[in-house]
PDB file of N, CA and C in Angstrom:
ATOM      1  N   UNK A   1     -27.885  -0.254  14.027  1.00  0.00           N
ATOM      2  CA  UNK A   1     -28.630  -0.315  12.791  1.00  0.00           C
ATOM      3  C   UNK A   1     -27.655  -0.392  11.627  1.00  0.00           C
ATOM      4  N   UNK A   2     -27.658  -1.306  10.762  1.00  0.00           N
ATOM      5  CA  UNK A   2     -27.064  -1.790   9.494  1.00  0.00           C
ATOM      6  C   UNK A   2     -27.269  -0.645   8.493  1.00  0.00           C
ATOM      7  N   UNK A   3     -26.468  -0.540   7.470  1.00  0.00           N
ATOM      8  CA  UNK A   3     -26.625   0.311   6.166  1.00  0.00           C
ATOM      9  C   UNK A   3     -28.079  -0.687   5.655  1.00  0.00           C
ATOM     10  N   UNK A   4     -28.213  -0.039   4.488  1.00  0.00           N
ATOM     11  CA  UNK A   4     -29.330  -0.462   3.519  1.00  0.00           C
ATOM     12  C   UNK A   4     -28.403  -0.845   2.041  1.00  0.00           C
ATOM     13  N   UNK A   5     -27.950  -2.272   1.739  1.00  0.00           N
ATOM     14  CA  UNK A   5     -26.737  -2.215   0.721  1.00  0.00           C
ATOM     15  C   UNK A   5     -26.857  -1.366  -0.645  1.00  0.00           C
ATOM     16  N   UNK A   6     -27.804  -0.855  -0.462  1.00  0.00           N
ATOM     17  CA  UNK A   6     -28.380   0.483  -1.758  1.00  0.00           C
ATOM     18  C   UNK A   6     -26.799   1.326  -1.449  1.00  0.00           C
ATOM     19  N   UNK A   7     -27.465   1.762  -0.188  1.00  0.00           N
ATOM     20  CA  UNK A   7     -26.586   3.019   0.991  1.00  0.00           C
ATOM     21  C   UNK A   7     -25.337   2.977   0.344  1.00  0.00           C
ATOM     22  N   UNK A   8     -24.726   1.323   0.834  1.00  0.00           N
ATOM     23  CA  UNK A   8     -23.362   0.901   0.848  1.00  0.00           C
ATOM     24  C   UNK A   8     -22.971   1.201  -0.605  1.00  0.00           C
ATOM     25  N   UNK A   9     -23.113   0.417  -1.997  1.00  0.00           N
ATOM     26  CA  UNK A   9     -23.269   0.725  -2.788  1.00  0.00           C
ATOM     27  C   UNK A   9     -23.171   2.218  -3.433  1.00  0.00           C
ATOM     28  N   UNK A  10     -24.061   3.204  -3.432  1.00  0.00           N
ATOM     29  CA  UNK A  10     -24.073   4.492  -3.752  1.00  0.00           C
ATOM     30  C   UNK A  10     -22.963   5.409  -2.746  1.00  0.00           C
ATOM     31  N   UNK A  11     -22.232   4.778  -1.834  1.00  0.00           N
ATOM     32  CA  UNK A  11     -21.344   5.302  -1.082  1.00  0.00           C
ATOM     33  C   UNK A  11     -20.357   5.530  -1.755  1.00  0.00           C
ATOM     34  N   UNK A  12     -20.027   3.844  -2.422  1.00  0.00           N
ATOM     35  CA  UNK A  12     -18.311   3.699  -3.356  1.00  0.00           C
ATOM     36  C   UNK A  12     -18.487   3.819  -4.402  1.00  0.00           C
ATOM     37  N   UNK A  13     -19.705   3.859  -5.183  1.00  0.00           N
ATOM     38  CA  UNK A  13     -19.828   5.292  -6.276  1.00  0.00           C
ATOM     39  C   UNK A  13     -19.282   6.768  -5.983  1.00  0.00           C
ATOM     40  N   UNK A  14     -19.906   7.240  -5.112  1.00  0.00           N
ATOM     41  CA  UNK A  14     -19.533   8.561  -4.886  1.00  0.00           C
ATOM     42  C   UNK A  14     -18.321   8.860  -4.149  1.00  0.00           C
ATOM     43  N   UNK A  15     -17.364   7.871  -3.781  1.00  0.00           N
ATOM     44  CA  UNK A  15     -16.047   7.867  -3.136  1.00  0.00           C
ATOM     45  C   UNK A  15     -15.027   7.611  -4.625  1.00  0.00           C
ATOM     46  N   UNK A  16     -15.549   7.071  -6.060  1.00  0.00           N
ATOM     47  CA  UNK A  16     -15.375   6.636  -6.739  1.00  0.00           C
ATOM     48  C   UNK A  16     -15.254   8.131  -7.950  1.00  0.00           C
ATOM     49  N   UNK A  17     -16.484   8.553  -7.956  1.00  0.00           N
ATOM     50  CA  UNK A  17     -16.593  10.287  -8.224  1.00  0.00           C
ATOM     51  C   UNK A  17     -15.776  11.129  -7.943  1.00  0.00           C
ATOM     52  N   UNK A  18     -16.002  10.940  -6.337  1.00  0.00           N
ATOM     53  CA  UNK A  18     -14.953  11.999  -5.596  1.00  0.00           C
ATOM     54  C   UNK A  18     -13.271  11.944  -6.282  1.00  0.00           C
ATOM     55  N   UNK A  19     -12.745  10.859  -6.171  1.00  0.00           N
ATOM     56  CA  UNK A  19     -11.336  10.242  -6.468  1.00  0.00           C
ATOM     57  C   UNK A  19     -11.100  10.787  -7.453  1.00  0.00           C
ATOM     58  N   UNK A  20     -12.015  10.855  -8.384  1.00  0.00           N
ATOM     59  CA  UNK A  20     -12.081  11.111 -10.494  1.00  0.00           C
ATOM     60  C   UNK A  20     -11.723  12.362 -10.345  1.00  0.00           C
ATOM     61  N   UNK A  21     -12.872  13.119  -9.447  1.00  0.00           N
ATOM     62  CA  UNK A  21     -13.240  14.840  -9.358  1.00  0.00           C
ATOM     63  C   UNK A  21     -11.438  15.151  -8.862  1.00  0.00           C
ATOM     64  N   UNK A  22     -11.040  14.791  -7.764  1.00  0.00           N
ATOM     65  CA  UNK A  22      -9.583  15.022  -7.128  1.00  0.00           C
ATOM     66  C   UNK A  22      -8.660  15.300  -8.405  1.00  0.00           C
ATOM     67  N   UNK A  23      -8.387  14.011  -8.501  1.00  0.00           N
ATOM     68  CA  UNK A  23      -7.791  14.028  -9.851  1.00  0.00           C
ATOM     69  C   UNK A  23      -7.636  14.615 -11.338  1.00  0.00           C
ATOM     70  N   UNK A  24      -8.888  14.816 -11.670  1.00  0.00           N
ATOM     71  CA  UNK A  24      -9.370  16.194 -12.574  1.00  0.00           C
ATOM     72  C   UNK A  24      -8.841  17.256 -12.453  1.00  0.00           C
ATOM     73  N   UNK A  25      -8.772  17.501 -11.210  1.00  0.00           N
ATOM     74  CA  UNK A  25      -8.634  19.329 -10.738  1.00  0.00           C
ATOM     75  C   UNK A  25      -7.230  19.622 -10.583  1.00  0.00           C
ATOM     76  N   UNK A  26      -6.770  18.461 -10.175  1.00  0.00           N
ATOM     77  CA  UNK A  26      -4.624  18.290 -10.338  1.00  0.00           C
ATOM     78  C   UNK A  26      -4.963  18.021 -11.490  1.00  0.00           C
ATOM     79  N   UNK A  27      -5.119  17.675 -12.450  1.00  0.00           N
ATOM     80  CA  UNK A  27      -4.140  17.379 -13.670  1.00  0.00           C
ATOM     81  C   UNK A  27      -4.555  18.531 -14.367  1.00  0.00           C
ATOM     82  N   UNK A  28      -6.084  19.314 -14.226  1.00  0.00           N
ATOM     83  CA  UNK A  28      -6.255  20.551 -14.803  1.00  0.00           C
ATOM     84  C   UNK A  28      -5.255  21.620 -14.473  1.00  0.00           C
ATOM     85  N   UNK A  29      -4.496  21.772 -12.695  1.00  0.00           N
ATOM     86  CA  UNK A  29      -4.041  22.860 -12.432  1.00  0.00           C
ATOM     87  C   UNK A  29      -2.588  22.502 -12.566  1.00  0.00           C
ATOM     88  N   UNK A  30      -2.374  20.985 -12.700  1.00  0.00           N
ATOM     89  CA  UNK A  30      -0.436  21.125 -12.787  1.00  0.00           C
ATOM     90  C   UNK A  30      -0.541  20.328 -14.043  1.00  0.00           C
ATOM     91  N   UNK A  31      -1.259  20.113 -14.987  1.00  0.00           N
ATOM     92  CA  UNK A  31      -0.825  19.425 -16.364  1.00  0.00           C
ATOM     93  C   UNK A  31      -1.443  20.324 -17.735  1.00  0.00           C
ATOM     94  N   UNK A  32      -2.225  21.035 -17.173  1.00  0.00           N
ATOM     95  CA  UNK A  32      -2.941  21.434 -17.868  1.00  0.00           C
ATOM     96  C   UNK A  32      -4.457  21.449 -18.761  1.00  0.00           C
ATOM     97  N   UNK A  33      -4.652  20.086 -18.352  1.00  0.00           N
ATOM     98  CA  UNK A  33      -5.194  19.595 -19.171  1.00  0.00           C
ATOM     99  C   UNK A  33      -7.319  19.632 -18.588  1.00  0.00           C
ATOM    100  N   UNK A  34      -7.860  20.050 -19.602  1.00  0.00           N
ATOM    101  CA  UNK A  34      -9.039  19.981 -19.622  1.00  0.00           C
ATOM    102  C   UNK A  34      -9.462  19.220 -20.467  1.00  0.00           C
ATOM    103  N   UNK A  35     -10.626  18.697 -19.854  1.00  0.00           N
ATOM    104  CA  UNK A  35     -11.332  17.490 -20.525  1.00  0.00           C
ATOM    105  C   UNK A  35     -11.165  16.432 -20.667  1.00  0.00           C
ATOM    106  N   UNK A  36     -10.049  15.970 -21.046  1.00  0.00           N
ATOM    107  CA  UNK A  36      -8.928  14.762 -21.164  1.00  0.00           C
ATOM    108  C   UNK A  36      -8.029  15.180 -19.903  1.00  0.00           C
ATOM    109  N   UNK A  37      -7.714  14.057 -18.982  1.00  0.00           N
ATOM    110  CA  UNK A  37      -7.164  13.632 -18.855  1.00  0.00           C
ATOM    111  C   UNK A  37      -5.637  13.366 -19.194  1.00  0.00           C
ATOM    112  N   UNK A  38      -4.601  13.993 -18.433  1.00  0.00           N
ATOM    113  CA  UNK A  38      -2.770  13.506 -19.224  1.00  0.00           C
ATOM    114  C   UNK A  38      -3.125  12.116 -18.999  1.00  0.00           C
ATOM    115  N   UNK A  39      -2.055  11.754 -19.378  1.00  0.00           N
ATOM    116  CA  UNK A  39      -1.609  10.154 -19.588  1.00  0.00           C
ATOM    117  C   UNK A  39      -1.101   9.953 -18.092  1.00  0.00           C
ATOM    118  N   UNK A  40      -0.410  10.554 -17.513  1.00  0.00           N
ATOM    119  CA  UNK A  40      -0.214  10.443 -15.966  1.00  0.00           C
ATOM    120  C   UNK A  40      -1.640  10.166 -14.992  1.00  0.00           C
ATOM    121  N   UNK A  41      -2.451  11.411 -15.612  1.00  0.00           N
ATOM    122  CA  UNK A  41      -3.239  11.336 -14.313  1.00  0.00           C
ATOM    123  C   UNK A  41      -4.577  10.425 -14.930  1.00  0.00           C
ATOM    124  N   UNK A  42      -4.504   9.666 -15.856  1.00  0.00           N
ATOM    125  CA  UNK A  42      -5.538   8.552 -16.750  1.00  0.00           C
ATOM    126  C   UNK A  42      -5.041   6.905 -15.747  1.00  0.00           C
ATOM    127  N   UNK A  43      -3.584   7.388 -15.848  1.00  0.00           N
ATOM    128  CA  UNK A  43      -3.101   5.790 -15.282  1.00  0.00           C
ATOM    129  C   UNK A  43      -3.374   6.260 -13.525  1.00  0.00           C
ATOM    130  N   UNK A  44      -3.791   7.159 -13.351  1.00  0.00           N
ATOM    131  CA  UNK A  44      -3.595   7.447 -11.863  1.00  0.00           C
ATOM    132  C   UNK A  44      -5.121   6.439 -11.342  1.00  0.00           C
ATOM    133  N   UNK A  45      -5.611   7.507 -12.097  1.00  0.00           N
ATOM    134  CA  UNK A  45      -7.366   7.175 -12.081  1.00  0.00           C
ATOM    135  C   UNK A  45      -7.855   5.966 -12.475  1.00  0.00           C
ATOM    136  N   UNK A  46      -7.029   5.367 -13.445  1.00  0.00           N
ATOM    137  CA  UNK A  46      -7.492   3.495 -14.006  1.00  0.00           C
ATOM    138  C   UNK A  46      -7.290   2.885 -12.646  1.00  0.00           C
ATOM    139  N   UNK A  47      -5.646   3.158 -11.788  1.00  0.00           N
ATOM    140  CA  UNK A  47      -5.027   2.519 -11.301  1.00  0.00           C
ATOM    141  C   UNK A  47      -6.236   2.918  -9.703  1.00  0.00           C
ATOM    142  N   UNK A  48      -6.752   3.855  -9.583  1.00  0.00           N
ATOM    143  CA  UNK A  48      -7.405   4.151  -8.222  1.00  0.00           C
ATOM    144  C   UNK A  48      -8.543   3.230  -8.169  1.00  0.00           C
ATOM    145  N   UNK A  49      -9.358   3.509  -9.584  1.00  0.00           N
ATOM    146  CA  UNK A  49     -10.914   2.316  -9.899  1.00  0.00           C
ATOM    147  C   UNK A  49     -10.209   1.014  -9.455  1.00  0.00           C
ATOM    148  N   UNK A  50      -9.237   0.357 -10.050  1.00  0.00           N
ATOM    149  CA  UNK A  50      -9.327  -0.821  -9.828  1.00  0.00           C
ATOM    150  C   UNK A  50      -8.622  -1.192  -8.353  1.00  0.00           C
ATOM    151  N   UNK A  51      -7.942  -0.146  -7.526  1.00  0.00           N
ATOM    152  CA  UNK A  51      -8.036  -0.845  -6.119  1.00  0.00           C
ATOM    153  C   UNK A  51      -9.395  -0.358  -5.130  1.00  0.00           C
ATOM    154  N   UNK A  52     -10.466   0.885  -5.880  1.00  0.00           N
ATOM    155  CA  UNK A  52     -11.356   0.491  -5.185  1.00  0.00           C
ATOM    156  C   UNK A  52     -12.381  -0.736  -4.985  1.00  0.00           C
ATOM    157  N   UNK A  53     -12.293  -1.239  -6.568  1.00  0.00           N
ATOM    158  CA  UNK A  53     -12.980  -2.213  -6.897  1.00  0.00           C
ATOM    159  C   UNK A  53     -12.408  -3.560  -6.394  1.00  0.00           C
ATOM    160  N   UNK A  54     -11.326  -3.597  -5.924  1.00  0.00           N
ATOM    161  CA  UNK A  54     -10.485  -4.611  -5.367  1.00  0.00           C
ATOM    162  C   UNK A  54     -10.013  -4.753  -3.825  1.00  0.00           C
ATOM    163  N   UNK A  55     -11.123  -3.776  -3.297  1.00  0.00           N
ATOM    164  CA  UNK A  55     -10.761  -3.264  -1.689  1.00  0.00           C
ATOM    165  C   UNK A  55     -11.316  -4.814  -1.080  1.00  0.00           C
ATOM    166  N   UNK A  56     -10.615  -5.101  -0.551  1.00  0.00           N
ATOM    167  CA  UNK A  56     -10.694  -6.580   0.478  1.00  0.00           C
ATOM    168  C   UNK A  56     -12.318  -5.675   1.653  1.00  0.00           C
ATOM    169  N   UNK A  57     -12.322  -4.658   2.160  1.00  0.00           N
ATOM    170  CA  UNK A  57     -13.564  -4.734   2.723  1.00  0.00           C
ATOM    171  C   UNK A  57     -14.658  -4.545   2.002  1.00  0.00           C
ATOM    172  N   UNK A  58     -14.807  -4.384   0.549  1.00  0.00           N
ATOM    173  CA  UNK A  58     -15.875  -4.216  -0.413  1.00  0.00           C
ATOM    174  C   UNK A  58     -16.082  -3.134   0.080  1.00  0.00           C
ATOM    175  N   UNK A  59     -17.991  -3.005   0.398  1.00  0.00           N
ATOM    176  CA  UNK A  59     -18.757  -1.594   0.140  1.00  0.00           C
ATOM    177  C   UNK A  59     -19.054  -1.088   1.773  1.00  0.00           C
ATOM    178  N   UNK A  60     -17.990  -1.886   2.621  1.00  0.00           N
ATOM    179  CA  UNK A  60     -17.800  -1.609   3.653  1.00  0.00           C
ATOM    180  C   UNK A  60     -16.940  -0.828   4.219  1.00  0.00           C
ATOM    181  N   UNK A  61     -15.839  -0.181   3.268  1.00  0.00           N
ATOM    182  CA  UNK A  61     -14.707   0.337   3.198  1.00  0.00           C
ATOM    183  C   UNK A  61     -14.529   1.379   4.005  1.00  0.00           C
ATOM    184  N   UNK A  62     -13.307   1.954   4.677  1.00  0.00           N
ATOM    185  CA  UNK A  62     -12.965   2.991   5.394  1.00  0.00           C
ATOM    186  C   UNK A  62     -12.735   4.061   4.325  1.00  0.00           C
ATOM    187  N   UNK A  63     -12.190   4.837   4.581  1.00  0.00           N
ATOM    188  CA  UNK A  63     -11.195   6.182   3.367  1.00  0.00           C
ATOM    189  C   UNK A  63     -10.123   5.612   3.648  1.00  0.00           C
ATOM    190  N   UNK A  64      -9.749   5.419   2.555  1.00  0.00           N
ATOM    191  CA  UNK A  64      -7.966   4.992   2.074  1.00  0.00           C
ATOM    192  C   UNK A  64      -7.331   5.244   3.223  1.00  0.00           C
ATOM    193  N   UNK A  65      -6.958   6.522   3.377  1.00  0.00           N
ATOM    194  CA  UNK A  65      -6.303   7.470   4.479  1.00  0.00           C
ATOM    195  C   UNK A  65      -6.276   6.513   5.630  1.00  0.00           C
ATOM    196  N   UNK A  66      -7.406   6.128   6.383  1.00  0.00           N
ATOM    197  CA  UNK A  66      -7.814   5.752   7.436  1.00  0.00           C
ATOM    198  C   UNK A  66      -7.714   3.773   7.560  1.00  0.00           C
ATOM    199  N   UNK A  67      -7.582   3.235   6.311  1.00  0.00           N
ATOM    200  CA  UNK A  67      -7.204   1.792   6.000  1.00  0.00           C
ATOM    201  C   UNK A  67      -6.180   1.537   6.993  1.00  0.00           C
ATOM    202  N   UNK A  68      -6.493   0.664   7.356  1.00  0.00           N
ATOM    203  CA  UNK A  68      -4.716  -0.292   8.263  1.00  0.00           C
ATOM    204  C   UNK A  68      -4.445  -1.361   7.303  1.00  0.00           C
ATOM    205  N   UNK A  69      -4.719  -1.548   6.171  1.00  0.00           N
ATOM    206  CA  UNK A  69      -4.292  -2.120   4.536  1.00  0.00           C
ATOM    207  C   UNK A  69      -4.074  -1.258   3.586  1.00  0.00           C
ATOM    208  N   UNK A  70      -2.563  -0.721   3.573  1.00  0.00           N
ATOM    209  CA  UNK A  70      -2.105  -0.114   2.275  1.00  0.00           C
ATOM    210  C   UNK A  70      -2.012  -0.642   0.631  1.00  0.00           C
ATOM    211  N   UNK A  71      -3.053  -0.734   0.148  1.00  0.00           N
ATOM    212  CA  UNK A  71      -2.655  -1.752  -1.083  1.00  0.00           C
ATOM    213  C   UNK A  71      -2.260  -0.926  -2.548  1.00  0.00           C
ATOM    214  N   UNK A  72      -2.089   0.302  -2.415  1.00  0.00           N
ATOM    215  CA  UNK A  72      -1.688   1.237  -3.292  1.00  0.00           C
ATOM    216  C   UNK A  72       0.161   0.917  -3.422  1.00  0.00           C
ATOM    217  N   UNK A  73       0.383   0.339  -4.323  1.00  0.00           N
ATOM    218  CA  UNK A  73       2.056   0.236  -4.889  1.00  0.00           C
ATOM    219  C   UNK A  73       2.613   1.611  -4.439  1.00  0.00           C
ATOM    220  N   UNK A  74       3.892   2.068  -4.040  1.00  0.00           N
ATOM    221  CA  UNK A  74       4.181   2.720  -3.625  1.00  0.00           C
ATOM    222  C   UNK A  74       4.387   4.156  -4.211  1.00  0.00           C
ATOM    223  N   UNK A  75       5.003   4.029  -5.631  1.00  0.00           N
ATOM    224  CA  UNK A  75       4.757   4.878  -6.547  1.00  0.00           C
ATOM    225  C   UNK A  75       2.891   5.339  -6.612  1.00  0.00           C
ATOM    226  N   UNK A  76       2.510   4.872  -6.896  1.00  0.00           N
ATOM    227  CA  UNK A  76       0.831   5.737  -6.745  1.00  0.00           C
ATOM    228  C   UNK A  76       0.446   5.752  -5.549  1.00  0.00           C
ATOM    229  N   UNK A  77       1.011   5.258  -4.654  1.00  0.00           N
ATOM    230  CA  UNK A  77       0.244   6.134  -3.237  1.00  0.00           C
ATOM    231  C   UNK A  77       0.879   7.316  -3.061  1.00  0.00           C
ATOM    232  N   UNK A  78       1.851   7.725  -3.832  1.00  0.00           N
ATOM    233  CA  UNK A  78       2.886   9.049  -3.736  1.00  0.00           C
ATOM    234  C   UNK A  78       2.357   9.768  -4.113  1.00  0.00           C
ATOM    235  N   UNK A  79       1.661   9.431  -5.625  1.00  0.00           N
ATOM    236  CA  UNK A  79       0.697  10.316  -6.891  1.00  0.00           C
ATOM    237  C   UNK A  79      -0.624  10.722  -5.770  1.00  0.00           C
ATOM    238  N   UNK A  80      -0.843   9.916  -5.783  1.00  0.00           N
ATOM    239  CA  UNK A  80      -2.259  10.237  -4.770  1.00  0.00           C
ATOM    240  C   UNK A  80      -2.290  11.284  -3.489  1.00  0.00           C
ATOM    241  N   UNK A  81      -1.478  10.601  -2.782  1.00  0.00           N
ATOM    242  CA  UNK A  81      -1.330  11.754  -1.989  1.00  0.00           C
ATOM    243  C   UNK A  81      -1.104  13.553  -2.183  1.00  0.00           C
ATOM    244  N   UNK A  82      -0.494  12.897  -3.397  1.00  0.00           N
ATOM    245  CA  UNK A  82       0.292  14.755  -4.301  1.00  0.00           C
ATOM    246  C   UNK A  82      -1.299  15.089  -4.304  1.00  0.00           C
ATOM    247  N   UNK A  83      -2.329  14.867  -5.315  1.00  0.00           N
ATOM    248  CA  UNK A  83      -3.168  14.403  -6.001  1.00  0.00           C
ATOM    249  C   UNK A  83      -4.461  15.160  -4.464  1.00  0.00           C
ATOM    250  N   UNK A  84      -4.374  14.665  -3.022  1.00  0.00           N
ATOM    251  CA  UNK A  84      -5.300  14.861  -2.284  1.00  0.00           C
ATOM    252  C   UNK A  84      -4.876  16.176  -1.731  1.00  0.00           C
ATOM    253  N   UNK A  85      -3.315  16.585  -1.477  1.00  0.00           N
ATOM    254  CA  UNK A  85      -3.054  17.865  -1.021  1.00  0.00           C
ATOM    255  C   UNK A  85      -3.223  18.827  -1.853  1.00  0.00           C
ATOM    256  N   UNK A  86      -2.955  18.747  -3.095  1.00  0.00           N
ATOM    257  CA  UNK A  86      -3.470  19.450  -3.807  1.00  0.00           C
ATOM    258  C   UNK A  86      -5.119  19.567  -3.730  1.00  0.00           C
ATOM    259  N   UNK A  87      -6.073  18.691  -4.353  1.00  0.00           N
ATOM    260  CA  UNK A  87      -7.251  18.976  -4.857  1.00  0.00           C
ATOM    261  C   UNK A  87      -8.020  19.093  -3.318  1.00  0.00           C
ATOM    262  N   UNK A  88      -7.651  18.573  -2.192  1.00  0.00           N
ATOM    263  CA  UNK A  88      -8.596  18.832  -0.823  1.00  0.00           C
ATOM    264  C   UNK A  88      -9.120  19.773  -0.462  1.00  0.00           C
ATOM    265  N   UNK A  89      -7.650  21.070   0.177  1.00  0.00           N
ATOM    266  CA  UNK A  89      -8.572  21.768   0.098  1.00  0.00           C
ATOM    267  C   UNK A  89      -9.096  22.933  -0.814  1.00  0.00           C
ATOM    268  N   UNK A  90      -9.099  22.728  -2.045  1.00  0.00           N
ATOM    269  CA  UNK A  90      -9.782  22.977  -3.126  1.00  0.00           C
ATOM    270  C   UNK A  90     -11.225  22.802  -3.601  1.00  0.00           C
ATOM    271  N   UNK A  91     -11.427  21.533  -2.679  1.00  0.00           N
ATOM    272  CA  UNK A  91     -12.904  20.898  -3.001  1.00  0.00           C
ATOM    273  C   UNK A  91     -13.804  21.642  -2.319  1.00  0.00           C
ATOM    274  N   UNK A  92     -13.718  22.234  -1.309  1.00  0.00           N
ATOM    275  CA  UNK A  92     -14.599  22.869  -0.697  1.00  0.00           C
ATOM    276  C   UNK A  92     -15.166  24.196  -1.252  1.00  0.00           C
ATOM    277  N   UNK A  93     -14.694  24.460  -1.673  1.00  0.00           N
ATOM    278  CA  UNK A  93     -14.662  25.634  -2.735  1.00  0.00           C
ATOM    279  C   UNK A  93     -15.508  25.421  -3.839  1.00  0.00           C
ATOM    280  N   UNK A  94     -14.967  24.200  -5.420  1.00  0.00           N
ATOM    281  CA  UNK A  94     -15.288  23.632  -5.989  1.00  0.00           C
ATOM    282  C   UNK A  94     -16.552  23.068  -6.267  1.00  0.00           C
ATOM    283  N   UNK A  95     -16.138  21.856  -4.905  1.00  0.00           N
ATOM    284  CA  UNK A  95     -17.525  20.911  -5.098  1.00  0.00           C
ATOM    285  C   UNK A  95     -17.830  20.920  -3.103  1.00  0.00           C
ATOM    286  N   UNK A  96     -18.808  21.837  -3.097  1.00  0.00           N
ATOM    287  CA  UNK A  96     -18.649  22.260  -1.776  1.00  0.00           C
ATOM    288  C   UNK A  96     -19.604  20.435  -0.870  1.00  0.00           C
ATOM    289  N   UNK A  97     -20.676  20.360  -1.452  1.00  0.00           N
ATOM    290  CA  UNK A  97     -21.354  19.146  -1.018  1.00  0.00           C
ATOM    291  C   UNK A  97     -20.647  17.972  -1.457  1.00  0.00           C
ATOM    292  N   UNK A  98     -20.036  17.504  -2.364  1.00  0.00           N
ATOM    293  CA  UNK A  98     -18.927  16.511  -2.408  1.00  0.00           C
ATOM    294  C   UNK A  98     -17.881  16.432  -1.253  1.00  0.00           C
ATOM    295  N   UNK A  99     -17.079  17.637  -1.066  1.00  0.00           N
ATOM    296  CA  UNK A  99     -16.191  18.118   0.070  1.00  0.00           C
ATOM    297  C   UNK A  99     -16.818  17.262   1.333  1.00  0.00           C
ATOM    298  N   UNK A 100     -17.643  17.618   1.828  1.00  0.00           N
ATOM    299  CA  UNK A 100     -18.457  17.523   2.975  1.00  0.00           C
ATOM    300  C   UNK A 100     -18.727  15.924   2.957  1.00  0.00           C
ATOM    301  N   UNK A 101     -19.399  15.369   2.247  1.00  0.00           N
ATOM    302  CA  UNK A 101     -19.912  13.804   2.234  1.00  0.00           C
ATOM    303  C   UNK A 101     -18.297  13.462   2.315  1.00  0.00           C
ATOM    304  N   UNK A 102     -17.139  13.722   1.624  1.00  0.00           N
ATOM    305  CA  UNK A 102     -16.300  12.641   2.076  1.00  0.00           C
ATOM    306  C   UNK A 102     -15.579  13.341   3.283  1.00  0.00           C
ATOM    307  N   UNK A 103     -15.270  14.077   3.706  1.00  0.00           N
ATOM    308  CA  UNK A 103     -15.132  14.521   5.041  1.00  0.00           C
ATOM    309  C   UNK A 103     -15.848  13.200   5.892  1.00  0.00           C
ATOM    310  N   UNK A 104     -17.392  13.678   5.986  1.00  0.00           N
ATOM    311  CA  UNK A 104     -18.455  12.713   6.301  1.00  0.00           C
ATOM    312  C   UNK A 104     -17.923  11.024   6.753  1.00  0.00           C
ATOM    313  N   UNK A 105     -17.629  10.535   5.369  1.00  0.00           N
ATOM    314  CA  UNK A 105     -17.057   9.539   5.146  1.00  0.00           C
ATOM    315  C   UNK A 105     -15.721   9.046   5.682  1.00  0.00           C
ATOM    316  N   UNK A 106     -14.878  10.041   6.038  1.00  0.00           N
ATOM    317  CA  UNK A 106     -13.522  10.022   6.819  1.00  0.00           C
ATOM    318  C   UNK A 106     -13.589   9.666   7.328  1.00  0.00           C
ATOM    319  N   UNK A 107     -15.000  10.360   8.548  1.00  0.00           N
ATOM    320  CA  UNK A 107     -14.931   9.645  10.058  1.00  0.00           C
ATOM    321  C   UNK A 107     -15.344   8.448  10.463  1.00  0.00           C
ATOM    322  N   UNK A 108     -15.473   7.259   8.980  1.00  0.00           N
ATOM    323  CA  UNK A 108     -16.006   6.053   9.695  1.00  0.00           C
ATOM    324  C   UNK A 108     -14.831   5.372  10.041  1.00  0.00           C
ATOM    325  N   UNK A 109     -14.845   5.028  11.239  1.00  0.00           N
ATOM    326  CA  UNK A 109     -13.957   3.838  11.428  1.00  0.00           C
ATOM    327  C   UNK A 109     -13.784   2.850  10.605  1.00  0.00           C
ATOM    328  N   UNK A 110     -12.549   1.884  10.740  1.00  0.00           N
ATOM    329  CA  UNK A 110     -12.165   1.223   9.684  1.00  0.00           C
ATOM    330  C   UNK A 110     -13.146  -0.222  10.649  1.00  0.00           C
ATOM    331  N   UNK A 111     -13.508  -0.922   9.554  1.00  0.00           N
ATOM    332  CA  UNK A 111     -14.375  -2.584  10.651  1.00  0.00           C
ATOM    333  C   UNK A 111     -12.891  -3.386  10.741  1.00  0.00           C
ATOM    334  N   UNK A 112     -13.378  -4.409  10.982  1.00  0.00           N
ATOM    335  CA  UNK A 112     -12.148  -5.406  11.516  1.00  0.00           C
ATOM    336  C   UNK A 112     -11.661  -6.033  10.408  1.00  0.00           C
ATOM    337  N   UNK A 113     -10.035  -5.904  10.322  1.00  0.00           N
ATOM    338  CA  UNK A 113      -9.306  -7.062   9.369  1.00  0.00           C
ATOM    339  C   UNK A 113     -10.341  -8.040   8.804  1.00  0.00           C
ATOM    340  N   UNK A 114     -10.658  -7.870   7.205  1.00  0.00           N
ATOM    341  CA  UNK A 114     -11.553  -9.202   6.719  1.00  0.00           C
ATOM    342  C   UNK A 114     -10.383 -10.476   6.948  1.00  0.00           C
TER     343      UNK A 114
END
C-alpha cells in the first residue's frame, strides 16, 4: 500500500520542523541564543531547508543519516551532526512526540538510487 501524497508531503514538513527544533535547542544551549537564531546556526538551518528541498528522492526521502547520497558539503554535515548529538537525545525530553515520529521515520528504508 502506497502513502497518500498528503502523508508524503506533511512528512518533510515535519522532518523540516524537526531539523529547525534540533537546531534551536544547540544554538540556545551552546550560543546562547533565544529566539533568534546566531548567525552560525541561521546559515545552518537556511543551508539544511534548501538540501531538504533539493533531496533527489523528493517526499520520498530516507533520514539523512540513513541516505546512501551524502549531499551535505562537508563543513555542514560536521555542524549537523554536532547539532543531532547534541539536540537528540534531548528531544525526548523536550519534544517527546516529535522525538518519536522521527525515530519513526529513521526506520524507513532508503528506496532505490533515483
Amino acid at each position: 500500500m502506497q502513502d497518500h501524497p498528503a502523508r508524503k508531503t506533511a512528512r518533510l514538513a515535519r522532518e523540516k520542523r524537526t531539523v529547525e527544533t534540533m537546531i534551536a535547542m544547540y544554538c540556545r544551549d551552546h550560543h546562547g541564543a533565544h529566539g533568534e537564531l546566531c548567525a552560525e546556526c541561521a546559515a545552518l538551518r537556511e543551508y539544511a531547508m534548501a538540501r531538504l528541498d533539493r533531496c533527489v528522492y523528493g517526499i520520498g526521502k530516507p533520514a539523512c543519516a540513513h541516505c546512501p547520497i551524502h549531499c551535505y558539503r562537508k563543513s555542514m554535515r560536521e555542524g549537523m551532526r554536532g547539532v543531532m548529538r547534541h539536540s537528540g537525545p534531548r528531544m525526548i525530553r523536550e519534544h517527546p512526540v516529535m522525538a518519536i515520529r522521527h525515530l519513526l521515520d529513521s526506520l524507513r528504508k532508503p528506496p532505490a538510487t533515483p
